[in-house]
C-alpha atoms as a PDB file:
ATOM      1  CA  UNK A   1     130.942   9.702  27.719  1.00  0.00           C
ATOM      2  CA  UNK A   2     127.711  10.297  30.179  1.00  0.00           C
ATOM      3  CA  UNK A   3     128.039   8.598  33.632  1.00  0.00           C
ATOM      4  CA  UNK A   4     125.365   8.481  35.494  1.00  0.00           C
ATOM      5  CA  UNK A   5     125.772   8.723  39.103  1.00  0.00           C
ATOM      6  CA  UNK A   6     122.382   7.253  41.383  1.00  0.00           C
ATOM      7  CA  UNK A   7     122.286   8.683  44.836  1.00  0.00           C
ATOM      8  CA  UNK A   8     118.600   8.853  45.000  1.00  0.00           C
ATOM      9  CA  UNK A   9     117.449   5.389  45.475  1.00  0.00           C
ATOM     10  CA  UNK A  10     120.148   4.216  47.663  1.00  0.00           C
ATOM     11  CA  UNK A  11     118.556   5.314  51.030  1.00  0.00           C
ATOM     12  CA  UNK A  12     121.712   7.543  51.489  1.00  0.00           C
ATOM     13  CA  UNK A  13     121.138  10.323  54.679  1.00  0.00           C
ATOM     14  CA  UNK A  14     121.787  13.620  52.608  1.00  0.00           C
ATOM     15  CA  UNK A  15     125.426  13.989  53.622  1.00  0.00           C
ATOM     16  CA  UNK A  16     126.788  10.533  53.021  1.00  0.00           C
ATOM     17  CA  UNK A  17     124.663  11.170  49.554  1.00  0.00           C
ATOM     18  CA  UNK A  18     126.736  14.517  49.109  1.00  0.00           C
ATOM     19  CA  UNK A  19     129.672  12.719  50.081  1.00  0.00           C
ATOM     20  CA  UNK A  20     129.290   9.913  47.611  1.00  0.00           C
ATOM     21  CA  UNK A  21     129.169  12.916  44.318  1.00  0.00           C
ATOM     22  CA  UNK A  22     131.528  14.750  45.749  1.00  0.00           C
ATOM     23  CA  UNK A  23     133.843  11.094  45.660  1.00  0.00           C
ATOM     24  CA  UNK A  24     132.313  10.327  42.269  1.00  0.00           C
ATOM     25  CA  UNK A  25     132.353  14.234  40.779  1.00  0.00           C
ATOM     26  CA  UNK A  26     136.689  13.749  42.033  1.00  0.00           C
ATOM     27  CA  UNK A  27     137.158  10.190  40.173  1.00  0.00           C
ATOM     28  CA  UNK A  28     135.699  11.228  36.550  1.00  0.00           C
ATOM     29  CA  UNK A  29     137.564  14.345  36.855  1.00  0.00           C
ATOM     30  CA  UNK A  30     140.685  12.847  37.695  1.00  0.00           C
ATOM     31  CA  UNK A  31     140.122   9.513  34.955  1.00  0.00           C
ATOM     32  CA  UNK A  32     139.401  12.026  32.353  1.00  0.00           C
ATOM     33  CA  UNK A  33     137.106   9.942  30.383  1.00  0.00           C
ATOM     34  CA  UNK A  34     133.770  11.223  31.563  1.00  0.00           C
ATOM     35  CA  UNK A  35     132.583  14.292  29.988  1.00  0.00           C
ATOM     36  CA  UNK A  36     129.541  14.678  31.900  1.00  0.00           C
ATOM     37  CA  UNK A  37     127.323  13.187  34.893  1.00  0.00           C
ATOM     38  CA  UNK A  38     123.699  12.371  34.862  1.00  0.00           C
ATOM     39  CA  UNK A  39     123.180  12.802  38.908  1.00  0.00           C
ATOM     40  CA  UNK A  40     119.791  11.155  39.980  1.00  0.00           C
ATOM     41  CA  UNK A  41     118.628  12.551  42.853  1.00  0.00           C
ATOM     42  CA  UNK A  42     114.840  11.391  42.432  1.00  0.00           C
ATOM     43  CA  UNK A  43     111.630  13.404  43.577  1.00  0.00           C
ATOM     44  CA  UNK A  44     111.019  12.571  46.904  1.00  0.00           C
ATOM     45  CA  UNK A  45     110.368  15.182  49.300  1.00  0.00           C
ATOM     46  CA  UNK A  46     113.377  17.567  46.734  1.00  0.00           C
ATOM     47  CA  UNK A  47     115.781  17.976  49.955  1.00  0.00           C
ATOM     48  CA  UNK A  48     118.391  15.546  48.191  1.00  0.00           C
ATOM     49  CA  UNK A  49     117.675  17.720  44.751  1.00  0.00           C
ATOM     50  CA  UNK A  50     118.282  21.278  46.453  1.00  0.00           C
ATOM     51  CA  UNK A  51     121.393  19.629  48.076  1.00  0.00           C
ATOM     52  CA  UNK A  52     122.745  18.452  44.697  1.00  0.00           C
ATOM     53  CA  UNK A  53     122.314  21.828  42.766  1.00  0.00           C
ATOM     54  CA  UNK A  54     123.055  23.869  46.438  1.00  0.00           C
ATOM     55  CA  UNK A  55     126.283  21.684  46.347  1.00  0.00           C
ATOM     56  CA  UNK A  56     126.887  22.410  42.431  1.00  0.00           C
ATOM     57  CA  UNK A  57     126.434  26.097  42.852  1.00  0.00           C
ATOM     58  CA  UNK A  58     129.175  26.028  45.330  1.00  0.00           C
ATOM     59  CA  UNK A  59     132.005  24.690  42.940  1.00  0.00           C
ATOM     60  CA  UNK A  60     131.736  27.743  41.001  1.00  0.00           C
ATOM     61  CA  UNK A  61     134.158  27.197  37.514  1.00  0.00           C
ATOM     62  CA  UNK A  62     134.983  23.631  38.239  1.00  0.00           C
ATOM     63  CA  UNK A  63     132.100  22.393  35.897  1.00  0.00           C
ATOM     64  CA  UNK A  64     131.804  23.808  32.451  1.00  0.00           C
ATOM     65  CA  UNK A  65     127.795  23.829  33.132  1.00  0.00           C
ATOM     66  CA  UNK A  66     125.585  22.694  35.318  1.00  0.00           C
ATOM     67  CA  UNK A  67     122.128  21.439  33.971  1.00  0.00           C
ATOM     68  CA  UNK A  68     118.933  20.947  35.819  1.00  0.00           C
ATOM     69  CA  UNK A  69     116.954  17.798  33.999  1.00  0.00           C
ATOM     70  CA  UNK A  70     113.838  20.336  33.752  1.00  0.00           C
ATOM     71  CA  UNK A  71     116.071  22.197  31.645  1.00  0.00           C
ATOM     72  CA  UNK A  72     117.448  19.591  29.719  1.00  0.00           C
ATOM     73  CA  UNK A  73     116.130  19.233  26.287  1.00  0.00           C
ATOM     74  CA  UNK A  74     116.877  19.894  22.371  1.00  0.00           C
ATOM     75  CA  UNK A  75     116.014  23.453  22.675  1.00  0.00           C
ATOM     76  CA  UNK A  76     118.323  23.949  25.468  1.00  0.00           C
ATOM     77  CA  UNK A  77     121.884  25.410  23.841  1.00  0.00           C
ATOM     78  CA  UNK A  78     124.136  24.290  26.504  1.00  0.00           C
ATOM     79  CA  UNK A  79     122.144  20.559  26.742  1.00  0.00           C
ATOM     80  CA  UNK A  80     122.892  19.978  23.151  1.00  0.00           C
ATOM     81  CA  UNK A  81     126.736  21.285  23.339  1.00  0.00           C
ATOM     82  CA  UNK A  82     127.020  19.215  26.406  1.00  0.00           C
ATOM     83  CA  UNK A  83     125.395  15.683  24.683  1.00  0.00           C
ATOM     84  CA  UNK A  84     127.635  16.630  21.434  1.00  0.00           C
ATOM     85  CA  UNK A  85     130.622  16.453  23.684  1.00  0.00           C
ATOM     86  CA  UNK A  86     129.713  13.159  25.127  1.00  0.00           C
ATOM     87  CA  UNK A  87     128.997  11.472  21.899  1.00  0.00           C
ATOM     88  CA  UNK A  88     125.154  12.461  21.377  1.00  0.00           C
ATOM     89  CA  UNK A  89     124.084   9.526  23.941  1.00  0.00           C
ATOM     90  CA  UNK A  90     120.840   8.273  24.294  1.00  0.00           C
ATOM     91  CA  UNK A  91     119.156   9.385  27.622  1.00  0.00           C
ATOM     92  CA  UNK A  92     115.563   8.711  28.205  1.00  0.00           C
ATOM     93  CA  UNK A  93     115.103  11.859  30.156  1.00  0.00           C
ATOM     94  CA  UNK A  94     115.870  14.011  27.444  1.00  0.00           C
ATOM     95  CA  UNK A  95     113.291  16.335  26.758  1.00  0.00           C
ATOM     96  CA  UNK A  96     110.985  15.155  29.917  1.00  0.00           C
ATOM     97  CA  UNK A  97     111.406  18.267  32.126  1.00  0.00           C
ATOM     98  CA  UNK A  98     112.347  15.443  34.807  1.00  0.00           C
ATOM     99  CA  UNK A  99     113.244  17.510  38.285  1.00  0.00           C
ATOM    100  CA  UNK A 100     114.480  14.003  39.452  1.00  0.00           C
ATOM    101  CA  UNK A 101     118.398  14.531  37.646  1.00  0.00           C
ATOM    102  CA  UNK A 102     121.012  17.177  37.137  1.00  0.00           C
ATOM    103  CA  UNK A 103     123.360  16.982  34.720  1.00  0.00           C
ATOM    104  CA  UNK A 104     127.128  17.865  35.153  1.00  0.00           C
ATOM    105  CA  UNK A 105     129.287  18.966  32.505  1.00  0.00           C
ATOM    106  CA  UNK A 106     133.033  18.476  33.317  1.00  0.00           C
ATOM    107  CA  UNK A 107     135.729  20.485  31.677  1.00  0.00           C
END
């Protein structure tokens, strides 16, 4: 299953945003349902965006990948493992090159 998490459009200030994944990242993890989270960060200004991945790059080995939406497409090996895992879902930012989402694959 894909979850997708919007931070982005909620007029969060950066650290209650990082605070609301980090709280959302913690509950699929625990549940064990979620294989993966479609984080939307939006454009904006990117501050929220390099906070998200910044954040991300800091958990090193609790996420089996980490995938930035501009990355995420058919040609991308660990995009289609991760979408195989959650049931091949249908995601309308597949393939965009959309800077606006990062993708989280939990173990």
């Amino acid at each position: 299953m894909l979850k997708t998490i919007d931070i982005g459009h909620k007029n969060y200030h950066l650290d209650s945003a990082l605070s609301v994944l980090e709280t959302e990242v913690s509950k699929a993890m625990f549940a064990g349902k979620v294989r993966a989270l479609k984080i939307v960060h939006g454009h904006g200004e990117g501050a929220l965006r390099s906070a998200v991945r910044e954040w991300c790059e800091e958990q090193e080995g609790r996420f089996k990948a980490v995938i930035y939406g501009e990355d995420y497409d058919m040609f991308h090996q660990e995009s289609v493992n991760m979408r195989s895992a959650c049931g091949n879902p249908k995601d309308p930012h597949l393939g965009l090159k959309n800077r606006s989402v990062t993708y989280i694959w939990l173990w």
